[in-house]
Protein backbone atom coordinates (compact mmCIF):
# COMPACT_ATOMS: atom_id res chain seq x y z
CA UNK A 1 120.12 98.61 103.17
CA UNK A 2 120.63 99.21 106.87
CA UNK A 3 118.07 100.52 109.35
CA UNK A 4 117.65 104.53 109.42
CA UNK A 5 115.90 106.68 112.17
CA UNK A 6 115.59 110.21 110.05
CA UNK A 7 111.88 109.85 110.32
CA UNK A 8 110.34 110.88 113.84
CA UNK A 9 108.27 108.23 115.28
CA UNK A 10 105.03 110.17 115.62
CA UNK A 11 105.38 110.98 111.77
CA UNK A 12 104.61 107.74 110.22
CA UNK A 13 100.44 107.42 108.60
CA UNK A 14 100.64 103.75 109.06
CA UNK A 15 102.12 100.67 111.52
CA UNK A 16 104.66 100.19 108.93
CA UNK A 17 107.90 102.17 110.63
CA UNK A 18 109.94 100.64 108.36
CA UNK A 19 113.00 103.31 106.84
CA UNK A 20 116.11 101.69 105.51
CA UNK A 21 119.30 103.70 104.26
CA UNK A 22 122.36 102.13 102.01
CA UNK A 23 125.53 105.04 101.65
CA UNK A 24 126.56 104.74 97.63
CA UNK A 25 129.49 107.62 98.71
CA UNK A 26 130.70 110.64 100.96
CA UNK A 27 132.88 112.61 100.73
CA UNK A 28 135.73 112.55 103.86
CA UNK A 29 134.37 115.71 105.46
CA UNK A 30 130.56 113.91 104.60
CA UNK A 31 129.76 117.77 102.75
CA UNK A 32 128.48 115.63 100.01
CA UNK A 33 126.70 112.14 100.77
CA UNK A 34 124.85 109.84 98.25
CA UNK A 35 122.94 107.09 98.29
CA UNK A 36 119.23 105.15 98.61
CA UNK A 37 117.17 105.79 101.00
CA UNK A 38 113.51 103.88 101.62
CA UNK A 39 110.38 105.07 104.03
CA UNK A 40 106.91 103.64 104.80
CA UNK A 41 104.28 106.09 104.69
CA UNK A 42 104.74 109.32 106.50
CA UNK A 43 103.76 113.21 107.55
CA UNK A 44 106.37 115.91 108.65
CA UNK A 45 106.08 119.31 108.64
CA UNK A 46 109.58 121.06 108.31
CA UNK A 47 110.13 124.34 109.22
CA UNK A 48 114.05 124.32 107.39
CA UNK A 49 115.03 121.62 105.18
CA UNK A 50 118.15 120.88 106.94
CA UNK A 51 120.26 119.98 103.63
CA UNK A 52 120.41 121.08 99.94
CA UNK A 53 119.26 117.44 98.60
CA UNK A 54 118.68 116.31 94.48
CA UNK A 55 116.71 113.27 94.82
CA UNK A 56 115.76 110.82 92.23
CA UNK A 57 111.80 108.99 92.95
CA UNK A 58 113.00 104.90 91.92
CA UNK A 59 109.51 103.85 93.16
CA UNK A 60 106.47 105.19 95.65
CA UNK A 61 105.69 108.98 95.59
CA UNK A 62 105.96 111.91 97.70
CA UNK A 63 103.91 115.12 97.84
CA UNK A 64 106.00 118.44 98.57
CA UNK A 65 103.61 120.99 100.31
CA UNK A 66 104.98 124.86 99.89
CA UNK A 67 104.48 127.39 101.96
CA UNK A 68 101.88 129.13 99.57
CA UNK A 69 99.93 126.07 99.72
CA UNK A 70 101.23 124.86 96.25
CA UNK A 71 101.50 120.84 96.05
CA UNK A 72 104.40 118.87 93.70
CA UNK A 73 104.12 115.13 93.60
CA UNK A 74 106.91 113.34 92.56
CA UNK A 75 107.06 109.23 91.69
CA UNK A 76 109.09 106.87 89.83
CA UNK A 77 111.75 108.32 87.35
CA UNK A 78 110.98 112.11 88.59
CA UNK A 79 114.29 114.13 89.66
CA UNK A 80 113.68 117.35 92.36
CA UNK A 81 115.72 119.40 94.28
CA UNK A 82 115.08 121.07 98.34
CA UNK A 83 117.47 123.96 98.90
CA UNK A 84 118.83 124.25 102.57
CA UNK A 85 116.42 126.36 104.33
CA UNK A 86 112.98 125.70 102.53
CA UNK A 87 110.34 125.02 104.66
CA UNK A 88 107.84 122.36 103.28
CA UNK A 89 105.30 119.40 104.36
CA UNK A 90 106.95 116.33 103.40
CA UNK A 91 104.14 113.33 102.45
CA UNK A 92 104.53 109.96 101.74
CA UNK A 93 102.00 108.17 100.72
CA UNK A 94 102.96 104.75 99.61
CA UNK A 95 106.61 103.47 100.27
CA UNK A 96 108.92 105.63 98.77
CA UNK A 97 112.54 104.40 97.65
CA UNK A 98 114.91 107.12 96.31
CA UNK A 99 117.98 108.34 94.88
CA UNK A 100 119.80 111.31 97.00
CA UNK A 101 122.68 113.38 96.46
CA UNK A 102 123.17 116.08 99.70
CA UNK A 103 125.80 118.96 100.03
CA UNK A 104 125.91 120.46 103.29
């Protein structure tokens, strides 16, 4: 695991700015990337997912927030996908570790 810096700054709930990446495989052209990826607690409001992304919860949680005000968690062993585009609240609330497969 490596250090990351997807996460704004200003997003993370907690002193804890810890985010750490490790690449499993990408394609040449990176269209497709996969690997683990690992965030302290944090709050961002996106207006378009910027990928299509499959992720994989190993451990921690995350809350999706929907437009329509609908809320998904997900945690340990639960698969979900984000389609390029979707705007959502993205909320981690204890250190999440997971699983991602992207296609640009």
């Amino acid at each position: 695991m490596v250090p990351s810096d997807l996460t704004a700054p200003e997003a993370f709930t907690t002193d804890d700015h810890t985010e750490t990446i490790h690449s499993v495989f990408e394609t040449e052209d990176e269209s497709v990337l996969t690997g683990v990826w690992e965030c302290a607690p944090c709050r961002e409001e996106i207006e378009a997912y910027p990928v299509h992304e499959m992720m994989t919860v190993i451990s921690g949680s995350v809350t999706l927030t929907h437009p329509d005000g609908r809320a998904e968690t997900f945690s340990a062993g639960d698969t979900f996908f984000i389609a390029k585009g979707d705007p959502v609240i993205w909320e981690i609330t204890e250190k999440l570790r997971k699983f991602y497969m992207i296609a640009e």
